[in-house]
C-alpha atoms as a PDB file:
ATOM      1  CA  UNK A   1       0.000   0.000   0.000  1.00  0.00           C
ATOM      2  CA  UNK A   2       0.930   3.566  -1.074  1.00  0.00           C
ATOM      3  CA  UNK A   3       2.792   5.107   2.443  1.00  0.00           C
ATOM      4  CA  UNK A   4       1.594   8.672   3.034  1.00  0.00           C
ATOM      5  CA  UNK A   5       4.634   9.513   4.382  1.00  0.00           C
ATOM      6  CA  UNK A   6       7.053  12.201   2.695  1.00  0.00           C
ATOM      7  CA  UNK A   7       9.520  11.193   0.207  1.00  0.00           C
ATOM      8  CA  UNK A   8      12.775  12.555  -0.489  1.00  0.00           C
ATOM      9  CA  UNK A   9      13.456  13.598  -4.431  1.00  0.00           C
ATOM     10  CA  UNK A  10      15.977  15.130  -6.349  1.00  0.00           C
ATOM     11  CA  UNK A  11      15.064  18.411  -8.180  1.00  0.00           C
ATOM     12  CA  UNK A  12      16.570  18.785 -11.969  1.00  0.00           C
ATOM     13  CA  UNK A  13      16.022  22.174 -14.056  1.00  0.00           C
ATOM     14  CA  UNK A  14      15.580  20.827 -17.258  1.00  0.00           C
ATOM     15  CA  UNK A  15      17.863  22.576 -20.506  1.00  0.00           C
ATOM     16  CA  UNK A  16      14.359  23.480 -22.744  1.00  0.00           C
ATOM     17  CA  UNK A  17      12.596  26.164 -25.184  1.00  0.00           C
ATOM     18  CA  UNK A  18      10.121  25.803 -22.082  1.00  0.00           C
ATOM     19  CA  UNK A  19      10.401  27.894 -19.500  1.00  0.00           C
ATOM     20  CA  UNK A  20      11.040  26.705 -16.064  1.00  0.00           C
ATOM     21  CA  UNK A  21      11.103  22.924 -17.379  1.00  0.00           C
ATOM     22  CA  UNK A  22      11.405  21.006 -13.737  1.00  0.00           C
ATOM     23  CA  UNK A  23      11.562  16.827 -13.117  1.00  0.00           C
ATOM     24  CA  UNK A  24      11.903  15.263  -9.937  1.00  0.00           C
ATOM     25  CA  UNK A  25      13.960  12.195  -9.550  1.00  0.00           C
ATOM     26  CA  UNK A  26      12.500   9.669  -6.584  1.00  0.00           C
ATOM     27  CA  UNK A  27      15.628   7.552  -6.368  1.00  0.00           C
ATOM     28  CA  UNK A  28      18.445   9.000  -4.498  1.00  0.00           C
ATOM     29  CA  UNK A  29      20.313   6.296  -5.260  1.00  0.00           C
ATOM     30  CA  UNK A  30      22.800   5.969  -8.386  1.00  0.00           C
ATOM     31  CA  UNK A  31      20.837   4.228 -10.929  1.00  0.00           C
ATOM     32  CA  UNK A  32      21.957   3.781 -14.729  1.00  0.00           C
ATOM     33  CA  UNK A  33      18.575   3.463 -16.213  1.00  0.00           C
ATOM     34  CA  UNK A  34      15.198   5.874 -15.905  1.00  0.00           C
ATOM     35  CA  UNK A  35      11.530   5.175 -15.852  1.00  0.00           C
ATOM     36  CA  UNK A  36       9.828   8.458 -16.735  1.00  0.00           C
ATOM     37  CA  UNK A  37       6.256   8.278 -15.099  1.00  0.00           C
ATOM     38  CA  UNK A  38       3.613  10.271 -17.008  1.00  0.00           C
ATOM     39  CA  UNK A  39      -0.085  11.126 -15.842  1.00  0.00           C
ATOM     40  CA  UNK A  40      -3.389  12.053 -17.116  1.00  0.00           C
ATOM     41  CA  UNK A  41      -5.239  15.283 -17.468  1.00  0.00           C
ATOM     42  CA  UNK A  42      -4.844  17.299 -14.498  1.00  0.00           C
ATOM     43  CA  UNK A  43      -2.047  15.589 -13.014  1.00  0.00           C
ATOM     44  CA  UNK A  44       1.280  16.094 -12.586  1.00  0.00           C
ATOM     45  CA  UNK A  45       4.258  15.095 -10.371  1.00  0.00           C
ATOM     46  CA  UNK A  46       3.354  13.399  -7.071  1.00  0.00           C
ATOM     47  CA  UNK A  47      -0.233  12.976  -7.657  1.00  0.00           C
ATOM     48  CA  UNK A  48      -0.452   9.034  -7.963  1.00  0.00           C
ATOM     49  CA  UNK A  49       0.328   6.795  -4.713  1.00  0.00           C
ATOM     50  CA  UNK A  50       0.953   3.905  -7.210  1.00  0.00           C
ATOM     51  CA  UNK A  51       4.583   5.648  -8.297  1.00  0.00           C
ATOM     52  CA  UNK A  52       5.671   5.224  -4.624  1.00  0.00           C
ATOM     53  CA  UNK A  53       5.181   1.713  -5.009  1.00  0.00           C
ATOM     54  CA  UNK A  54       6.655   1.560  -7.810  1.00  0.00           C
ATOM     55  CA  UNK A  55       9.651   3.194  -7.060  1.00  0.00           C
ATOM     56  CA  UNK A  56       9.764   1.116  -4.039  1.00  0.00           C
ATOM     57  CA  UNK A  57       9.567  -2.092  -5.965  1.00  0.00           C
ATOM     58  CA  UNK A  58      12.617  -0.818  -8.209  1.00  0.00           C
ATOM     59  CA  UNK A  59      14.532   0.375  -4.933  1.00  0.00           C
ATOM     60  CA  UNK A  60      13.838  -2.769  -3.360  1.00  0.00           C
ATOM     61  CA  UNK A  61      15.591  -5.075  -6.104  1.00  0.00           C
ATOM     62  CA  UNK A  62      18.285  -5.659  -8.510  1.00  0.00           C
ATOM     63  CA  UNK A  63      15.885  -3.304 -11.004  1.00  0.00           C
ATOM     64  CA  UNK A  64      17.146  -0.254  -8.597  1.00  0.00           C
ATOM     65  CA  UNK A  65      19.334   0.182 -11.892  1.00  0.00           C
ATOM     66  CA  UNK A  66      15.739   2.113 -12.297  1.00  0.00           C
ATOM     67  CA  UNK A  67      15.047   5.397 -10.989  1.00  0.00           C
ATOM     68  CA  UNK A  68      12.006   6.900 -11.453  1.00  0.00           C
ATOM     69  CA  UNK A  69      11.019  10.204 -12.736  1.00  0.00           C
ATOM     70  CA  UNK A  70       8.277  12.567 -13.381  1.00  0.00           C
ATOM     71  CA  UNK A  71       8.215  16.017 -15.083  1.00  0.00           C
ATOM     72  CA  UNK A  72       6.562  19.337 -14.450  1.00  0.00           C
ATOM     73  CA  UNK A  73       5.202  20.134 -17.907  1.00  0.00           C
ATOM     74  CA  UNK A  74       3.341  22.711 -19.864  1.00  0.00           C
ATOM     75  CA  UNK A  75       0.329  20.700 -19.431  1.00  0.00           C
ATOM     76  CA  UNK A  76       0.710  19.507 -15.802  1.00  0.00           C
ATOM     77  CA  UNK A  77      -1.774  20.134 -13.229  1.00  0.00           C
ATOM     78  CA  UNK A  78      -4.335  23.060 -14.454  1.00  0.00           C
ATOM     79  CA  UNK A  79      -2.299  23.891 -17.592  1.00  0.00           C
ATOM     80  CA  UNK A  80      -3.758  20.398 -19.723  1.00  0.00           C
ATOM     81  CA  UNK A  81      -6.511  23.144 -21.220  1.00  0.00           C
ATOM     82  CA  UNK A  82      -3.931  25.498 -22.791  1.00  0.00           C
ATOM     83  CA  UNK A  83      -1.696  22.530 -24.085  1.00  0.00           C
ATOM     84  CA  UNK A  84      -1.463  19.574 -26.480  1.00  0.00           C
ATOM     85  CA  UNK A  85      -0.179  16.285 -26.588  1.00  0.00           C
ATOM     86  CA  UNK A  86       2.238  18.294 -29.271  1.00  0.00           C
ATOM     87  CA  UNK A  87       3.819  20.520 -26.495  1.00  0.00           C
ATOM     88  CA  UNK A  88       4.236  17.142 -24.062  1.00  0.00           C
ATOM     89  CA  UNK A  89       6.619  15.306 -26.583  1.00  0.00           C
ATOM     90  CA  UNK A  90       8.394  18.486 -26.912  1.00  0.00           C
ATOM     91  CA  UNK A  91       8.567  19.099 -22.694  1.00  0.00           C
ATOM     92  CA  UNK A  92       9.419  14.623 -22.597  1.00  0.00           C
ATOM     93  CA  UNK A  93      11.834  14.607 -24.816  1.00  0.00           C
ATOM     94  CA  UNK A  94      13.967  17.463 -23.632  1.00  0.00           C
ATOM     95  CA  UNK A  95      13.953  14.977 -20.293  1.00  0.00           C
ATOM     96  CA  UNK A  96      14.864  12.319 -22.036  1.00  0.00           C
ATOM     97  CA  UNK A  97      18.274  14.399 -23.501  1.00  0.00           C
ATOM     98  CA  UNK A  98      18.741  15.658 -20.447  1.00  0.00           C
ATOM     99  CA  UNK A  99      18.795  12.269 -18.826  1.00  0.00           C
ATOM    100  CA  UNK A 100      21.286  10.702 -21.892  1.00  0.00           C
ATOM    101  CA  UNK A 101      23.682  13.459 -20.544  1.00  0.00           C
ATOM    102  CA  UNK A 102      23.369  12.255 -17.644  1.00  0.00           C
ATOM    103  CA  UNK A 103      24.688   8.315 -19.277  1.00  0.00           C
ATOM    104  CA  UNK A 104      21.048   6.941 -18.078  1.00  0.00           C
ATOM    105  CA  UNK A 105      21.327   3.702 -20.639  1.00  0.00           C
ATOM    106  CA  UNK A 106      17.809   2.588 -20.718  1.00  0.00           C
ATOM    107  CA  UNK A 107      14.770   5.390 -20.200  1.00  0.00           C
ATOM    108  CA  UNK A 108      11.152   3.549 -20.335  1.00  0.00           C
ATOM    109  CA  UNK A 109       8.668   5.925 -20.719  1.00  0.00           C
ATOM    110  CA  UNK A 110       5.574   5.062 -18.365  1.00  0.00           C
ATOM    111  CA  UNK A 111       2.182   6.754 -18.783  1.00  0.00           C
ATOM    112  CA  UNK A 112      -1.132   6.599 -16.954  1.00  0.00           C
ATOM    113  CA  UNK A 113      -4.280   7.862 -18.372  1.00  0.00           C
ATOM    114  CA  UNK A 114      -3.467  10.075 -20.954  1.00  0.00           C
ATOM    115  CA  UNK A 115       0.272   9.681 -20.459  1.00  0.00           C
ATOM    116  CA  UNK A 116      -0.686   6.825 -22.394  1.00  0.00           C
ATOM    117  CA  UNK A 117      -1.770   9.272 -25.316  1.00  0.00           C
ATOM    118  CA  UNK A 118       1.647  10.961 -24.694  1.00  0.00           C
ATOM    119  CA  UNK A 119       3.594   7.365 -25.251  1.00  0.00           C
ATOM    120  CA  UNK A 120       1.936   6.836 -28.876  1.00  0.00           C
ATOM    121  CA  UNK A 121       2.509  10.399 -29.921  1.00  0.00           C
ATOM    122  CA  UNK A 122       6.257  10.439 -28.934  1.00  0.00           C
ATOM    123  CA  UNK A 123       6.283   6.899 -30.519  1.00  0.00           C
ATOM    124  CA  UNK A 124       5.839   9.454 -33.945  1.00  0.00           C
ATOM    125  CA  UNK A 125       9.151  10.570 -33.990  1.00  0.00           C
ATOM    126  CA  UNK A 126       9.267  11.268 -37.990  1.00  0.00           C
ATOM    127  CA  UNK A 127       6.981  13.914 -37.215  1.00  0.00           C
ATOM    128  CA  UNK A 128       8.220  15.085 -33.537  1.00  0.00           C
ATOM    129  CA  UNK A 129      12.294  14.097 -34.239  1.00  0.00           C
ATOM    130  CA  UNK A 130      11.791  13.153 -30.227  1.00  0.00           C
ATOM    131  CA  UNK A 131      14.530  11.881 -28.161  1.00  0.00           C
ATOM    132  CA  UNK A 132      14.732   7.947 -28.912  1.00  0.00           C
ATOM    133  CA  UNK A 133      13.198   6.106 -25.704  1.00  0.00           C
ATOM    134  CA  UNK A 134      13.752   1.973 -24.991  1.00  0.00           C
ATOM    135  CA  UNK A 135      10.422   1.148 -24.190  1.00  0.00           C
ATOM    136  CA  UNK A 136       6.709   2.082 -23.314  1.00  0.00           C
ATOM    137  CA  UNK A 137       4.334   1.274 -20.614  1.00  0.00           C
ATOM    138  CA  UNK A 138       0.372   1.897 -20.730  1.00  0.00           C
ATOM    139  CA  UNK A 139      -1.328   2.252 -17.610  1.00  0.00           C
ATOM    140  CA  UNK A 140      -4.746   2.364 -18.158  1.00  0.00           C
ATOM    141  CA  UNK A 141      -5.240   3.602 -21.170  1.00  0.00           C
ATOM    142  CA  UNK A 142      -9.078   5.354 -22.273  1.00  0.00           C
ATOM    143  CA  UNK A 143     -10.774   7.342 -24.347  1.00  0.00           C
ATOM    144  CA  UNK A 144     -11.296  11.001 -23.508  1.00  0.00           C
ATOM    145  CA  UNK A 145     -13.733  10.855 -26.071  1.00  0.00           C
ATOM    146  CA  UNK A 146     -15.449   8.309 -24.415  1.00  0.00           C
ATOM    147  CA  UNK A 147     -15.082   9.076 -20.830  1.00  0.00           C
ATOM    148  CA  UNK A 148     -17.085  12.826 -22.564  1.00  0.00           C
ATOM    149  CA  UNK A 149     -19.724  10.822 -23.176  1.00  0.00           C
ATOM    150  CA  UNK A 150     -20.068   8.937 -19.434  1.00  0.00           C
ATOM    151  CA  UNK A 151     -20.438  12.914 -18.453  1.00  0.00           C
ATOM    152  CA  UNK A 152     -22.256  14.497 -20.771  1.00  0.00           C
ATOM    153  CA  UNK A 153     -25.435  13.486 -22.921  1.00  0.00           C
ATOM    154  CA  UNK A 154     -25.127  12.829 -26.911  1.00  0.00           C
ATOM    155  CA  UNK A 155     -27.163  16.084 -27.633  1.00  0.00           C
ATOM    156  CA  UNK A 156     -24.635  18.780 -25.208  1.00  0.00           C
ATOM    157  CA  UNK A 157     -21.467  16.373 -26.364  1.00  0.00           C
ATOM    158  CA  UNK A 158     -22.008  17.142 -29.929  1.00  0.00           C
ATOM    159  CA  UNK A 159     -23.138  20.691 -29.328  1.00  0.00           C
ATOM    160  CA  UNK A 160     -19.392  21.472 -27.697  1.00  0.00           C
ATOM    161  CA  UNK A 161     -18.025  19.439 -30.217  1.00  0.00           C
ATOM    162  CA  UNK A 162     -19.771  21.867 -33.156  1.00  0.00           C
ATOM    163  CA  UNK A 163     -18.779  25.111 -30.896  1.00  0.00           C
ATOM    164  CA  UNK A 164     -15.352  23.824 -30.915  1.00  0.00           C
ATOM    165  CA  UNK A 165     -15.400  23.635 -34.582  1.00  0.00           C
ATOM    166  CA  UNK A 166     -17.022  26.698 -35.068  1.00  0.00           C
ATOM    167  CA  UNK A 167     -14.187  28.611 -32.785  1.00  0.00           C
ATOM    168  CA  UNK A 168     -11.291  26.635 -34.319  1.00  0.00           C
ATOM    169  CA  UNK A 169     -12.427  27.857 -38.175  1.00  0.00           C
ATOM    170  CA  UNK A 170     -12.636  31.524 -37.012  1.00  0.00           C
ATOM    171  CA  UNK A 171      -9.349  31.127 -36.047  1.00  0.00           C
ATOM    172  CA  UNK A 172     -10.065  31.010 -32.208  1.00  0.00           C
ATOM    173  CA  UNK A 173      -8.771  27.803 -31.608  1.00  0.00           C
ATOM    174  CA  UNK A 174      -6.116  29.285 -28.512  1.00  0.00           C
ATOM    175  CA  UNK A 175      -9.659  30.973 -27.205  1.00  0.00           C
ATOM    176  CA  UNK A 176     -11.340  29.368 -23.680  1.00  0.00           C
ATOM    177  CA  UNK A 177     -14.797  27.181 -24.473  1.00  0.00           C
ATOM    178  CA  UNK A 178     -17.880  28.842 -22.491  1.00  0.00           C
ATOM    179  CA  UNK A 179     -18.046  27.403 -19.156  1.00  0.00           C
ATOM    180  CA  UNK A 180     -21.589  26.634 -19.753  1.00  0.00           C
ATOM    181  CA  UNK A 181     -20.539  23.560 -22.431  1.00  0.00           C
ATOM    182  CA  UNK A 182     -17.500  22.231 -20.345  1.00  0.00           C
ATOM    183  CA  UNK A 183     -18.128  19.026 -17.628  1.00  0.00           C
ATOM    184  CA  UNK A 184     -17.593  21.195 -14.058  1.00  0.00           C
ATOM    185  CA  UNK A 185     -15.315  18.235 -13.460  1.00  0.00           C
ATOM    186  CA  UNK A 186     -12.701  20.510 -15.355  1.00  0.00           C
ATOM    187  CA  UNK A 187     -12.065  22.861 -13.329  1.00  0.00           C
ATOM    188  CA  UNK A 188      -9.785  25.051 -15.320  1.00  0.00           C
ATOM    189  CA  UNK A 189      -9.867  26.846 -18.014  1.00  0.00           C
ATOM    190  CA  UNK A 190      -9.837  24.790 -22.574  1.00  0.00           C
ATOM    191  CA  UNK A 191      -9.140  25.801 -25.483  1.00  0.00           C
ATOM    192  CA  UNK A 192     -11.559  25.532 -28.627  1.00  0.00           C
ATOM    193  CA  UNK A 193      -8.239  23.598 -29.977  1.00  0.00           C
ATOM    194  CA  UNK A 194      -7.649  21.205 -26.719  1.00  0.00           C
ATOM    195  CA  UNK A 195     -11.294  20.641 -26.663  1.00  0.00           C
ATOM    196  CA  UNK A 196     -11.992  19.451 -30.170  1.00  0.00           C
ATOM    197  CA  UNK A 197      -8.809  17.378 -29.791  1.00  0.00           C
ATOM    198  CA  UNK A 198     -10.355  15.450 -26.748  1.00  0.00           C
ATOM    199  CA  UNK A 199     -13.511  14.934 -27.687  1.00  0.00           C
ATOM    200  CA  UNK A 200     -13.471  14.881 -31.034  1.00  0.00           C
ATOM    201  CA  UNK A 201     -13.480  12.003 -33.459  1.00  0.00           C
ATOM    202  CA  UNK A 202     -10.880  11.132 -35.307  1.00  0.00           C
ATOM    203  CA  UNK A 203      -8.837  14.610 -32.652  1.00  0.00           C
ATOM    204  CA  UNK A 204      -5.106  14.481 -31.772  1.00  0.00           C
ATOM    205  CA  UNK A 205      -5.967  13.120 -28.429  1.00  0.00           C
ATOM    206  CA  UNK A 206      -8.082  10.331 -29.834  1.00  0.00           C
ATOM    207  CA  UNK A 207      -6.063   7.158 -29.587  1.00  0.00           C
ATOM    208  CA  UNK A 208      -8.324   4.456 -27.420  1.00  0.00           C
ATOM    209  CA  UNK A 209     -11.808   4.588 -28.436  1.00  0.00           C
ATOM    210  CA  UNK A 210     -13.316   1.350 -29.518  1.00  0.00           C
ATOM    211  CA  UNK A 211     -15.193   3.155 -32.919  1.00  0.00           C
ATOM    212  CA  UNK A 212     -12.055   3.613 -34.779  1.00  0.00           C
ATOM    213  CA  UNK A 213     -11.093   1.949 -37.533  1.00  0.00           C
ATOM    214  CA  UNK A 214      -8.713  -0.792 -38.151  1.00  0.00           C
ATOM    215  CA  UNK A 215      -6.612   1.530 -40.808  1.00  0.00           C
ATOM    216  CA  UNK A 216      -6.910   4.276 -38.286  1.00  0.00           C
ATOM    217  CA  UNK A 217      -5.494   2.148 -35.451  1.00  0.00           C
ATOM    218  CA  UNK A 218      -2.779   0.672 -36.918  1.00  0.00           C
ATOM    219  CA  UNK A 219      -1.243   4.015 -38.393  1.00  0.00           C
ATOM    220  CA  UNK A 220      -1.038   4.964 -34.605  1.00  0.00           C
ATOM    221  CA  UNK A 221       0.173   2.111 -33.349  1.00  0.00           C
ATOM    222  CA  UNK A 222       2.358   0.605 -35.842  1.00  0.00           C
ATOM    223  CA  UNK A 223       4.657   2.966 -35.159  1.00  0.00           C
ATOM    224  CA  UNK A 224       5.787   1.710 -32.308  1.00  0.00           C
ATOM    225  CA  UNK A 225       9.340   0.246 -32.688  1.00  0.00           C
ATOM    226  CA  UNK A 226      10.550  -0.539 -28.875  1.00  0.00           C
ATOM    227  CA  UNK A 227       8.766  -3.372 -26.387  1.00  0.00           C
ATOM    228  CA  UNK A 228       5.418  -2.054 -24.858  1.00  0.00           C
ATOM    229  CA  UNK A 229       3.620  -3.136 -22.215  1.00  0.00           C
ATOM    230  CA  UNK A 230      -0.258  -2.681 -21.890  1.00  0.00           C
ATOM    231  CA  UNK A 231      -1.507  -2.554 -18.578  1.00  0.00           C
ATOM    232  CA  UNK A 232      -5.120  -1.504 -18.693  1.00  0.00           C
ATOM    233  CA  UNK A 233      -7.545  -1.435 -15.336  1.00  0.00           C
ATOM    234  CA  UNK A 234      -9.976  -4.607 -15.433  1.00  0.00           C
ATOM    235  CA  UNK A 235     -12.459  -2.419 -13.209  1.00  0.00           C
ATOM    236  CA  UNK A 236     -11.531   1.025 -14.993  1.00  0.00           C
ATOM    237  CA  UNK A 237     -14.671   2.918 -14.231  1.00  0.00           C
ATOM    238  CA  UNK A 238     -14.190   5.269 -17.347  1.00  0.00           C
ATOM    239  CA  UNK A 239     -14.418   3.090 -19.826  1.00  0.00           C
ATOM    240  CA  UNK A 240     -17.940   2.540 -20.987  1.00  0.00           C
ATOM    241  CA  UNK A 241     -19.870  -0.547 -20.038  1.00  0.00           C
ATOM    242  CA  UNK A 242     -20.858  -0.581 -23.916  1.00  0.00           C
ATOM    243  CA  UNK A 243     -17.154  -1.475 -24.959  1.00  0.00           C
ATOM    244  CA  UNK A 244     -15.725  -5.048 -24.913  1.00  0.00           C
ATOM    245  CA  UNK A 245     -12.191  -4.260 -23.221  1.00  0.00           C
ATOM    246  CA  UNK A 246     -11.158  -7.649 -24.294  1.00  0.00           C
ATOM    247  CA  UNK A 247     -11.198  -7.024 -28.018  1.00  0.00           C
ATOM    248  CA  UNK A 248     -10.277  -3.642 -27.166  1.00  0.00           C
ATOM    249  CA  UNK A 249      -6.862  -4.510 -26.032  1.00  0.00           C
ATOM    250  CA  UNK A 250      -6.827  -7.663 -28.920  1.00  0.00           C
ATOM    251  CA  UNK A 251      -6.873  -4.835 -31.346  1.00  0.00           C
ATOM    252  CA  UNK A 252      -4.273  -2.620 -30.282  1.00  0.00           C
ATOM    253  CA  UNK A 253      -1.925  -5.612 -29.471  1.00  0.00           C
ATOM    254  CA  UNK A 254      -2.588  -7.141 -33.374  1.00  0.00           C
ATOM    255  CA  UNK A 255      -2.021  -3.296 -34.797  1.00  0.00           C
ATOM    256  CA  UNK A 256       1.686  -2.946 -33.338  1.00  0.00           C
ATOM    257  CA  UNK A 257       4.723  -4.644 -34.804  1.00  0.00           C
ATOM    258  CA  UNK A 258       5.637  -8.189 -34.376  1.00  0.00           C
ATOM    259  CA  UNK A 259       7.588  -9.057 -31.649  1.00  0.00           C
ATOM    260  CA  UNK A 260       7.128  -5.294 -29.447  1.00  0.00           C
ATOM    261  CA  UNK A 261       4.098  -6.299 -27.208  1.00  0.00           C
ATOM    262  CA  UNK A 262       5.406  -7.335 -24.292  1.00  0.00           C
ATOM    263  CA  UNK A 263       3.987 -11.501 -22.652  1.00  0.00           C
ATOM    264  CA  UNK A 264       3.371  -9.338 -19.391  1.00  0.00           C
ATOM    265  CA  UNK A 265       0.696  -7.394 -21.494  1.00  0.00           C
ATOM    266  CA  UNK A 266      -2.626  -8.255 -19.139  1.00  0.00           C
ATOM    267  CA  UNK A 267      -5.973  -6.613 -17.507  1.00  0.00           C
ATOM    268  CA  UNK A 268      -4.982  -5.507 -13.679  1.00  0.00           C
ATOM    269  CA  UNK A 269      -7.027  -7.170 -11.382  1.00  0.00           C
ATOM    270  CA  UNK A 270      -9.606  -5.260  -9.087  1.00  0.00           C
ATOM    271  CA  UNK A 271      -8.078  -1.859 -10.896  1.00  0.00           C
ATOM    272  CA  UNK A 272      -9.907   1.277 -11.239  1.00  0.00           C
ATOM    273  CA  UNK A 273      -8.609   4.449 -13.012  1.00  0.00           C
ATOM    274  CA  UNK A 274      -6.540   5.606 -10.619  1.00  0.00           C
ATOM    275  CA  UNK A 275      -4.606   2.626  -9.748  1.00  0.00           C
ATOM    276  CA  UNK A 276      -5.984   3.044  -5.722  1.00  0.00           C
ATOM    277  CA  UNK A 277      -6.550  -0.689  -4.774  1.00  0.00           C
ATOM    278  CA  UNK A 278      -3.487  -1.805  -3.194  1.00  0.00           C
ATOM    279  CA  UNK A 279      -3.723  -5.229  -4.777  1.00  0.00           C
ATOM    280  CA  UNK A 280      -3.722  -3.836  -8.231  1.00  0.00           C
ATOM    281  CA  UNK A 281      -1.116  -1.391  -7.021  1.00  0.00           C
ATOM    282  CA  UNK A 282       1.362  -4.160  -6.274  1.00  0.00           C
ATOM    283  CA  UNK A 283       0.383  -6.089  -9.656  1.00  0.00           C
ATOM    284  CA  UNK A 284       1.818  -3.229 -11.884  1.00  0.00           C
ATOM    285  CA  UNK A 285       4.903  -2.569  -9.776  1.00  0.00           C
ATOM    286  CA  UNK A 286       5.351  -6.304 -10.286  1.00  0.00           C
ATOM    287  CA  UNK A 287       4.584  -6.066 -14.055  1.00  0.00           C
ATOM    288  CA  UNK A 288       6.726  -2.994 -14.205  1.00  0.00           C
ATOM    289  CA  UNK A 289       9.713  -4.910 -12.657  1.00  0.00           C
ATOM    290  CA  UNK A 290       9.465  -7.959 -14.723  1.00  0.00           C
ATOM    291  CA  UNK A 291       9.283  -5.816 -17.891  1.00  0.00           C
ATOM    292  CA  UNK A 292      12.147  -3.329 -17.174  1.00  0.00           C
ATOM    293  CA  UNK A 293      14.163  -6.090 -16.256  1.00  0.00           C
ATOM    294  CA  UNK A 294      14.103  -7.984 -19.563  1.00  0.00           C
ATOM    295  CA  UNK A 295      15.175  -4.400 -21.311  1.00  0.00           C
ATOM    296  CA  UNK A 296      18.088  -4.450 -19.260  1.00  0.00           C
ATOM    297  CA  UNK A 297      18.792  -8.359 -19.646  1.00  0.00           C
END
C-alpha cells in the first residue's frame, strides 16, 4: 500500500525552449537506467500513490538500476486546457536528452491515463524528431472521447463538439470554451483547440476509443518500434460498459509490430482508473519490474 509519508526527491532544471522545465527524480540512489512516469489530465508530479510503489519495488531489487522520474510540464496540473499532446513530446523529450547526458542507458517511458496518449505520440518521432526512448508502458489507457460521453449526454457532447469547430475555423482555436458547455469536473480553463482534440473524433488526443477503424489504429500504433507493455484497469470505471475491453486490447496488441508487445501485457485485477486498490497497485509494480528487467537483460 501507497505510504503517506514524505519522500525525499531530487530536483533537476531541465535545458528546454520551455520555460522553467522542472523533473523530480525519486531515487536517491545511483541508478543507470530511468523510468519516466507520465499522468493524465490534471495531473502532474506526485499525484499518484501507485509511483511510490513503484519506485519502491525498483529500490527494493536488482531493477534499482531504475530510478524513477516525473516532469513538471506545460500541461501539468491546471495547464492540460492550454496545451497539447504536441507541447508534451516536446517538454518529454527534452527529459529524455537531459537524462542521456546524464549516461542513463535505458529510459522507459511510463504513462497513466493520458500519459498513455503521450507514449503513442512520442512513438511518432518522424513527425516530432523526439529523443529515442527503450520502451513504453500503458497504464490504463481510455478514451477522452469516451469518458465525454459517461459525463455528458449525446445532444450537449455534440453541441461542444460543433462550438469547438465553429471557434477553431474563425481562427479562435487558442480561445477558452464557455463554461456553460465544459463538464464542471474541469475545473480550469480549454481551449476551442484542446477541446476538439479530446472529444473529437478522429482529434489528436483520440487514440483508445473502440469506434475507430482498423486503418486508423494501426497508423497509430504501428509505429511503435521498442517493447510495450499494456496494462489496462480490469475495473476502470471510465471506460464505458458498452465497450468489450477484451477485443479492445486484442486490437491494439494485433495493430503494433511483431515481436514489441510485451507476454506481461494483461488486464490488472480489481483496478480502477486511478490505480488506488493496493492489490492492483502491487500487480503493476510487479509487471513494471518484470518488464524493465528484460530491457536491461
Amino acid at each position: 500500500m501507497a505510504s503517506a509519508d514524505p519522500f525525499p526527491v531530487v530536483v533537476h532544471r531541465i535545458p528546454s525552449k520551455t520555460p522553467k522545465l522542472v523533473a523530480y527524480e525519486r531515487s536517491i540512489w545511483q541508478t543507470k537506467n530511468a523510468l519516466v512516469f507520465i499522468g493524465g489530465l490534471t495531473e502532474g508530479p506526485h499525484c499518484r500513490p501507485a509511483v511510490n510503489v513503484i519506485a519502491q519495488k525498483l529500490k527494493d531489487t536488482e531493477a534499482e538500476r531504475f530510478g524513477v522520474w516525473e516532469l513538471r510540464m506545460r500541461s501539468s496540473y491546471t495547464g492540460f486546457g492550454y496545451s497539447s499532446l504536441s507541447n508534451d513530446v516536446e517538454d518529454i523529450s527534452a527529459l529524455v536528452a537531459y537524462l542521456r547526458t546524464l549516461g542513463k542507458d535505458k529510459i522507459v517511458l511510463c504513462g497513466s491515463s493520458t500519459g498513455c496518449q503521450d507514449c503513442l505520440e512520442y512513438a511518432d518521432r518522424e513527425k516530432h524528431k523526439s529523443t529515442p526512448v527503450d520502451g513504453y508502458i500503458l497504464l490504463n489507457p481510455v478514451s477522452d472521447r469516451e469518458t465525454a460521453s459517461l459525463l455528458m449526454s449525446p445532444e450537449d457532447l455534440e453541441e461542444t463538439i460543433r462550438y469547438a469547430q465553429q471557434m477553431i475555423g474563425e481562427g479562435k482555436e487558442k480561445d477558452t470554451m464557455p463554461v456553460s458547455l465544459i463538464p464542471p469536473i474541469f475545473q480550469t480553463p480549454i481551449t476551442a483547440y484542446r477541446w476538439h482534440s479530446l472529444v473529437a473524433k478522429g482529434g489528436d488526443d483520440d487514440y483508445f476509443s473502440a469506434d475507430l477503424d482498423d486503418a486508423f489504429i494501426s497508423v497509430k500504433f504501428g509505429r511503435i518500434d521498442k517493447p510495450i507493455l499494456f496494462l489496462p484497469g480490469e475495473n476502470d470505471e471510465l471506460v464505458p460498459p458498452t465497450v468489450d475491453r477484451k477485443d479492445m486490447l486484442r486490437r491494439w496488441v494485433q495493430a503494433c509490430p511483431a515481436g514489441v508487445v510485451s507476454k506481461l501485457t494483461s488486464f490488472v485485477p480489481d483496478c480502477d482508473h486511478s490505480i488506488s486498490d493496493p492489490e492492483a497497485q502491487i500487480y503493476v509494480s510487479e509487471s513494471i519490474l518484470q518488464f524493465v528487467e528484460a530491457l536491461v537483460g
